[in-house]
Protein backbone atom coordinates (compact mmCIF):
# COMPACT_ATOMS: atom_id res chain seq x y z
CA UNK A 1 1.36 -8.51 -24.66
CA UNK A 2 -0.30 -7.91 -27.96
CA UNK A 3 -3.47 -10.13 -26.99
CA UNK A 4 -4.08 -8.07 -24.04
CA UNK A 5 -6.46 -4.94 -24.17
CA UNK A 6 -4.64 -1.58 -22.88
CA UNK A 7 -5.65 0.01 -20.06
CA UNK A 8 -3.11 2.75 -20.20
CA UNK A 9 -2.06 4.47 -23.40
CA UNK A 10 0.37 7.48 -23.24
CA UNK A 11 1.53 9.19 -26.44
CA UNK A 12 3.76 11.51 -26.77
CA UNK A 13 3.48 13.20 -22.99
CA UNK A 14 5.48 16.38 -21.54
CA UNK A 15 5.75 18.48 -18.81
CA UNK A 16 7.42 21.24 -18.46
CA UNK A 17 7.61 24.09 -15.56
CA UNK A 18 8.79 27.70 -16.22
CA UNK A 19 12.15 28.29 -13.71
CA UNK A 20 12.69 32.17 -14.03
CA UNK A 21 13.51 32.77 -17.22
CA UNK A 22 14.07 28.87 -18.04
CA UNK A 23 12.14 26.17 -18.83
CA UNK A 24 12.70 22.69 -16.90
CA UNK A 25 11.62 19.43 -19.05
CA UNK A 26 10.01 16.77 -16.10
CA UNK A 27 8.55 14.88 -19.08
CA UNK A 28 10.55 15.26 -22.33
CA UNK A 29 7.95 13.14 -25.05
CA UNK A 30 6.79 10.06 -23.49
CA UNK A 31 4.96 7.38 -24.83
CA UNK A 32 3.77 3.72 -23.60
CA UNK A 33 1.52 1.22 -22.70
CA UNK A 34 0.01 -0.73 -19.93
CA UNK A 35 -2.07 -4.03 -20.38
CA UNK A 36 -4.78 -5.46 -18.77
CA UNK A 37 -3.75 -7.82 -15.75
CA UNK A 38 0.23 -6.47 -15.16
CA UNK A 39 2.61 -5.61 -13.51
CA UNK A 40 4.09 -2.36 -14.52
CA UNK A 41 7.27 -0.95 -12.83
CA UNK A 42 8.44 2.92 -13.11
CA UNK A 43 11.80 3.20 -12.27
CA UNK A 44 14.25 6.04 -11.66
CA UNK A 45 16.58 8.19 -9.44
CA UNK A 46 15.20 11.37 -7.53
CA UNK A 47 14.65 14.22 -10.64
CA UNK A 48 13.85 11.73 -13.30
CA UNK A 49 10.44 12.19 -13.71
CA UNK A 50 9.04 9.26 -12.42
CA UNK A 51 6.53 11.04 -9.43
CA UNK A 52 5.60 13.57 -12.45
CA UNK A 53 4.62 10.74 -14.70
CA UNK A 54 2.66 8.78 -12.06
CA UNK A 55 0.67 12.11 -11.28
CA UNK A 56 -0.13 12.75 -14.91
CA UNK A 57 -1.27 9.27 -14.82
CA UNK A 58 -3.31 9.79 -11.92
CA UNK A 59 -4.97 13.43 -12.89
CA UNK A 60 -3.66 14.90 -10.22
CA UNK A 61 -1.35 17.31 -12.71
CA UNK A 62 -2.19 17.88 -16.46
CA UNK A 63 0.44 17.28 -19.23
CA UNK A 64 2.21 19.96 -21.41
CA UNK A 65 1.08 18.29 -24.37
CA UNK A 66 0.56 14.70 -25.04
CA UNK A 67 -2.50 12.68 -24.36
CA UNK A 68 -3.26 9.70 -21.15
CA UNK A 69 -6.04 7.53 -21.97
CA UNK A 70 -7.04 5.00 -19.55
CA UNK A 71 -9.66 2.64 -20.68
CA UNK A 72 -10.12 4.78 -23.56
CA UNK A 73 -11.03 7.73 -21.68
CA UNK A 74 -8.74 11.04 -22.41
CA UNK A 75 -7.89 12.36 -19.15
CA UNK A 76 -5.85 14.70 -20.24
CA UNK A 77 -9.00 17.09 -21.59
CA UNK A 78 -11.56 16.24 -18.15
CA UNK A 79 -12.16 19.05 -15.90
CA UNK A 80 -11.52 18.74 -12.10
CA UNK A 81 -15.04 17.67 -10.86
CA UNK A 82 -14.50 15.03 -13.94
CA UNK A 83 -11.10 13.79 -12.69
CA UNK A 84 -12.25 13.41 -9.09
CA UNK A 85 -15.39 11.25 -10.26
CA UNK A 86 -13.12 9.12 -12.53
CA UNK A 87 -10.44 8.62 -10.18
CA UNK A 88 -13.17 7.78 -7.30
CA UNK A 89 -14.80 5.23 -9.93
CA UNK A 90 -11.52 3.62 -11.75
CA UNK A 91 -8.44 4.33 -9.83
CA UNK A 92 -6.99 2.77 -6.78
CA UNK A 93 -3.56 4.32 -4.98
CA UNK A 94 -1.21 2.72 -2.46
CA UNK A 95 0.77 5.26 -0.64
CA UNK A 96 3.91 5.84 0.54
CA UNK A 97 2.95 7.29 3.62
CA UNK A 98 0.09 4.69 4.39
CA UNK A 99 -2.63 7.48 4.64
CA UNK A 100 -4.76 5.79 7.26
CA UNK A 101 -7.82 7.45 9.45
CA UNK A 102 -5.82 6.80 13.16
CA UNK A 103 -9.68 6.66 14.56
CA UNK A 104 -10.79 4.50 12.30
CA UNK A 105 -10.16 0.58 12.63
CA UNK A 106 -8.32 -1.33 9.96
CA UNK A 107 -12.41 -2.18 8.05
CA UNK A 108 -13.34 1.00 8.72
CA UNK A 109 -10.38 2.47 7.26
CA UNK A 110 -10.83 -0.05 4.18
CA UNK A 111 -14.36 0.26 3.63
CA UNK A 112 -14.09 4.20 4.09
CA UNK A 113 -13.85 4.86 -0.24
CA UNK A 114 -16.68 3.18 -0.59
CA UNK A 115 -18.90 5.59 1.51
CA UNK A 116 -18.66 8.02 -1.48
CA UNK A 117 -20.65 5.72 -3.58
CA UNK A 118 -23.58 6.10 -1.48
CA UNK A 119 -23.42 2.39 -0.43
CA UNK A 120 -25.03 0.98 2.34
CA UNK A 121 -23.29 0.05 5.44
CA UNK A 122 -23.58 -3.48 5.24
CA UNK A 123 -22.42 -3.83 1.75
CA UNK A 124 -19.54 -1.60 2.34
CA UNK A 125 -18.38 -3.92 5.38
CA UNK A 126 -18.89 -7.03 3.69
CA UNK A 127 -16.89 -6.15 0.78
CA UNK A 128 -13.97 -4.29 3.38
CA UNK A 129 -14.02 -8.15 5.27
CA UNK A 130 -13.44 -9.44 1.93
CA UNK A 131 -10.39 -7.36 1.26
CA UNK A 132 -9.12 -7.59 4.88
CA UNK A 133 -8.79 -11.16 4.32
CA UNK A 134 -6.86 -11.06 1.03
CA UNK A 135 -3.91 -9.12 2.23
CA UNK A 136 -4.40 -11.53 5.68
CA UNK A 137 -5.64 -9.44 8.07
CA UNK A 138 -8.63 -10.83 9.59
CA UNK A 139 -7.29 -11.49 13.16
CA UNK A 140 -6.63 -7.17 13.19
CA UNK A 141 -9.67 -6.20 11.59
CA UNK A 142 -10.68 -4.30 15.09
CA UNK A 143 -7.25 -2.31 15.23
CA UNK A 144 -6.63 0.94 14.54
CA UNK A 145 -3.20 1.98 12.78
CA UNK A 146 -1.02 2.77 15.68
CA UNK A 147 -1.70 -0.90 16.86
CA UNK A 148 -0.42 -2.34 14.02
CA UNK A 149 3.49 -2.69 11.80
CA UNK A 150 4.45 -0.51 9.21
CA UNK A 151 3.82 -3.80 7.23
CA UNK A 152 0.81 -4.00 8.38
CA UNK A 153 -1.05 -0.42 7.44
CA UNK A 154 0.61 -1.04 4.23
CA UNK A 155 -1.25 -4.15 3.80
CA UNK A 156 -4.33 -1.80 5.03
CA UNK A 157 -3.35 0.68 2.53
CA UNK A 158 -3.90 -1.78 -0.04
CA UNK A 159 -6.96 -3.16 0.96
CA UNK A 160 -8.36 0.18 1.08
CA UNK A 161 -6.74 0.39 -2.72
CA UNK A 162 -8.72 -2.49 -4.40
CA UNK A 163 -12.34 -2.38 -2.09
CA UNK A 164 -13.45 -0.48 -5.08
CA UNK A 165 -12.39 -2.87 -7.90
CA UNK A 166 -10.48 -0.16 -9.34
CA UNK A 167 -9.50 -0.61 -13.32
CA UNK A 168 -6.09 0.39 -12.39
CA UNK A 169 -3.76 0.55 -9.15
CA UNK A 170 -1.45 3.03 -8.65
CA UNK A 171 1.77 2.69 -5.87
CA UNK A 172 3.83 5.53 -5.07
CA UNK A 173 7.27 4.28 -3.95
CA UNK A 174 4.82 1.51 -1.76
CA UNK A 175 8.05 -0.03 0.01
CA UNK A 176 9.40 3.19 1.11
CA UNK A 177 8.43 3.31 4.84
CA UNK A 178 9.40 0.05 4.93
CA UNK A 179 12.51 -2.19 6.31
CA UNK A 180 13.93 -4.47 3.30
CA UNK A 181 11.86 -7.46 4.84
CA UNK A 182 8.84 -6.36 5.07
CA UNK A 183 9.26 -4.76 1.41
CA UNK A 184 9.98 -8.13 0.63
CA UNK A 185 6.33 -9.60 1.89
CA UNK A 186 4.57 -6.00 0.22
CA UNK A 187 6.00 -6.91 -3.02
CA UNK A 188 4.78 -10.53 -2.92
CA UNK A 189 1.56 -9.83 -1.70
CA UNK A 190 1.06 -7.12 -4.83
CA UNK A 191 2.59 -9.43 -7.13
CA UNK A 192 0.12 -12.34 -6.09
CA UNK A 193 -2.39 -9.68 -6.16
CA UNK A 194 -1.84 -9.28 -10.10
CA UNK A 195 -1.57 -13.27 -10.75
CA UNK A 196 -4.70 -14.25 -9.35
CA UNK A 197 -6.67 -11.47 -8.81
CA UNK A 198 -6.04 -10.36 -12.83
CA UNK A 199 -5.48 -6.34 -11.15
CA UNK A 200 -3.17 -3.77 -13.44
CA UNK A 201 -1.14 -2.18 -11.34
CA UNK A 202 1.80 0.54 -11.97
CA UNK A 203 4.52 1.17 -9.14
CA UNK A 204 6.69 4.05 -8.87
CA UNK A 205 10.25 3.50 -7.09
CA UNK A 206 13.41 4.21 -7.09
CA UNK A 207 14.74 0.71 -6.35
CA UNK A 208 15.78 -1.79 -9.22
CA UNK A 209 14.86 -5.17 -6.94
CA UNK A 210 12.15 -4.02 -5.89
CA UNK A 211 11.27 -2.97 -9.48
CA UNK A 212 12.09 -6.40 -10.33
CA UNK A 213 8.92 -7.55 -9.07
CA UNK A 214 6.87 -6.20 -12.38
CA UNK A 215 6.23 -7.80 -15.41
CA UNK A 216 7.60 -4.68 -17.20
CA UNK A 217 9.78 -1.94 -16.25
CA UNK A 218 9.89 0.84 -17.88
CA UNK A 219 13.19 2.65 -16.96
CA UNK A 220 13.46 6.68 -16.61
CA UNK A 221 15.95 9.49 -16.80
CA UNK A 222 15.52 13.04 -17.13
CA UNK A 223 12.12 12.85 -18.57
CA UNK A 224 12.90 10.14 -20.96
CA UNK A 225 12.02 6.85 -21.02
CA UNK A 226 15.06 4.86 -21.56
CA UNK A 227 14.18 1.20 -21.94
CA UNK A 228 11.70 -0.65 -21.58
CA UNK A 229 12.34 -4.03 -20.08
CA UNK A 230 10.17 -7.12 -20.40
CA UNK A 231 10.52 -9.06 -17.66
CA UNK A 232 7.30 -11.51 -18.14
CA UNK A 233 8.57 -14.62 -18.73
CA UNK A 234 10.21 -15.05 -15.18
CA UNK A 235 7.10 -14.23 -13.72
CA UNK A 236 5.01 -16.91 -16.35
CA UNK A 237 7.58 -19.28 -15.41
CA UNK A 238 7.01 -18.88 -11.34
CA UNK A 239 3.42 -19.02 -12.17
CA UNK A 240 3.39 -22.37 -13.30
CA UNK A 241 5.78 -23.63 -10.92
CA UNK A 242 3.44 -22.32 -8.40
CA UNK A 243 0.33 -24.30 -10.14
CA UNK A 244 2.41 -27.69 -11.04
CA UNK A 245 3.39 -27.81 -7.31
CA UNK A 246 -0.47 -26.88 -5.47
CA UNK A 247 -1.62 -29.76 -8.41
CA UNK A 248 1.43 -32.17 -7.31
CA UNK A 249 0.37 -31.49 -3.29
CA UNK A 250 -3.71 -31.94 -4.67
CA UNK A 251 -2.76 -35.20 -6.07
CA UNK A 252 -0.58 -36.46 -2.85
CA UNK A 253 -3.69 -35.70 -1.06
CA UNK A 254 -6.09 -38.30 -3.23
CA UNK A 255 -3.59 -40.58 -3.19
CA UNK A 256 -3.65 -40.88 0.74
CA UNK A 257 -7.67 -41.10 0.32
């Protein structure tokens, strides 16, 4: 990863909340980095400090001490009005929970962040088609959420992530509404997401396969980070399989011409 530019640098972050007369450590010194273009995995058990660190990430709770830069811009010292403005302009999230407008149809719900940039309707629909079609949902582009799977509003949720070509995507425990099957076809989708779309995106969860997906994982407990496992090369590997066998199917194809 050294060739890559960072889009996430964390140095030296904690967190910690007064409990009567003690003191409670969510983030006990944390430091690391995420790269342009991956995959990043945050994975723990319930109390490790994983849903802290993804909110410090995202602004929406300020550090102890330590710094967050994302694209070399210290969050960490913006005010409120700041934070909402950079999140609205840089950051995409994928929730749990889906988050959905039930009045609003799957492009309306998708081209909804993009009314707060004061864009005009027709640009804001044409880029929503656009992302309705790469998570493959053209054919329920009229529905509203409680026509459509689980699966499906997460797929929504997603679309609605990356309409604003966000620097960075953040996913809070994505797969956790889900059944194990339909996780299965979320994670894919994300992970194809990264490889050909070049998106950073960092995923809290609690579950090692699903944490598997990432190029990195950075592993969590009790505030510390734990390891930090690089988990690239299976992922480079897959890659290539993927583009030896559309190349092999390409030149089957001009062979039959």
């Amino acid at each position: 990863m050294e060739d890559k530019k960072v889009v996430v640098d964390v140095k030296n972050l904690y967190k910690i909340y007064k409990v009567g007369d003690s003191k409670v450590r969510a983030l006990n010194g944390v430091t690391f980095q995420v790269y342009e273009g991956e995959f990043c995995a945050i994975v723990g058990t319930s109390g490790s400090g994983k849903s802290t660190l993804l909110n410090m990430l995202a602004g929406l709770e300020h550090p102890t001490k330590g710094s967050i830069s994302i694209r070399g811009k210290h969050i960490e010292s913006m005010t409120e009005n700041q934070l909402v403005t950079f999140r609205r302009e840089h950051v995409g999230f994928i929730f749990q929970s889906f988050n959905l407008m039930g009045t609003m149809t799957t492009l309306e719900n998708v081209a909804l962040p993009l009314t707060f940039r004061g864009m005009s309707r027709k640009e804001r629909i044409r880029r929503a088609e656009r992302m309705v079609k790469l998570v493959g949902l053209e054919k329920h582009k009229k529905h509203k959420p409680n026509q459509m799977s689980g699966g499906q509003q997460q797929r929504v949720g997603m679309a609605r992530a990356l309409v604003l070509d966000p620097d960075i995507v953040f996913a809070d425990e994505p797969t956790g509404n889900l059944d194990s099957v339909t996780s299965a076809d979320m994670m894919n989708l994300m992970r194809n997401v990264v490889n050909k779309h070049h998106k950073t995106l960092v995923m809290v969860t609690h579950d090692n396969h699903l944490a598997s997906y990432a190029d990195r994982i950075i592993h969590i407990s009790d505030g510390k980070i734990i390891e930090i496992e690089d988990n690239s090369d299976r992922w480079k590997a897959d890659t290539i399989a993927t583009a030896k066998s559309v190349q092999e199917i390409e030149e089957e194809r001009i062979k039959e011409v």
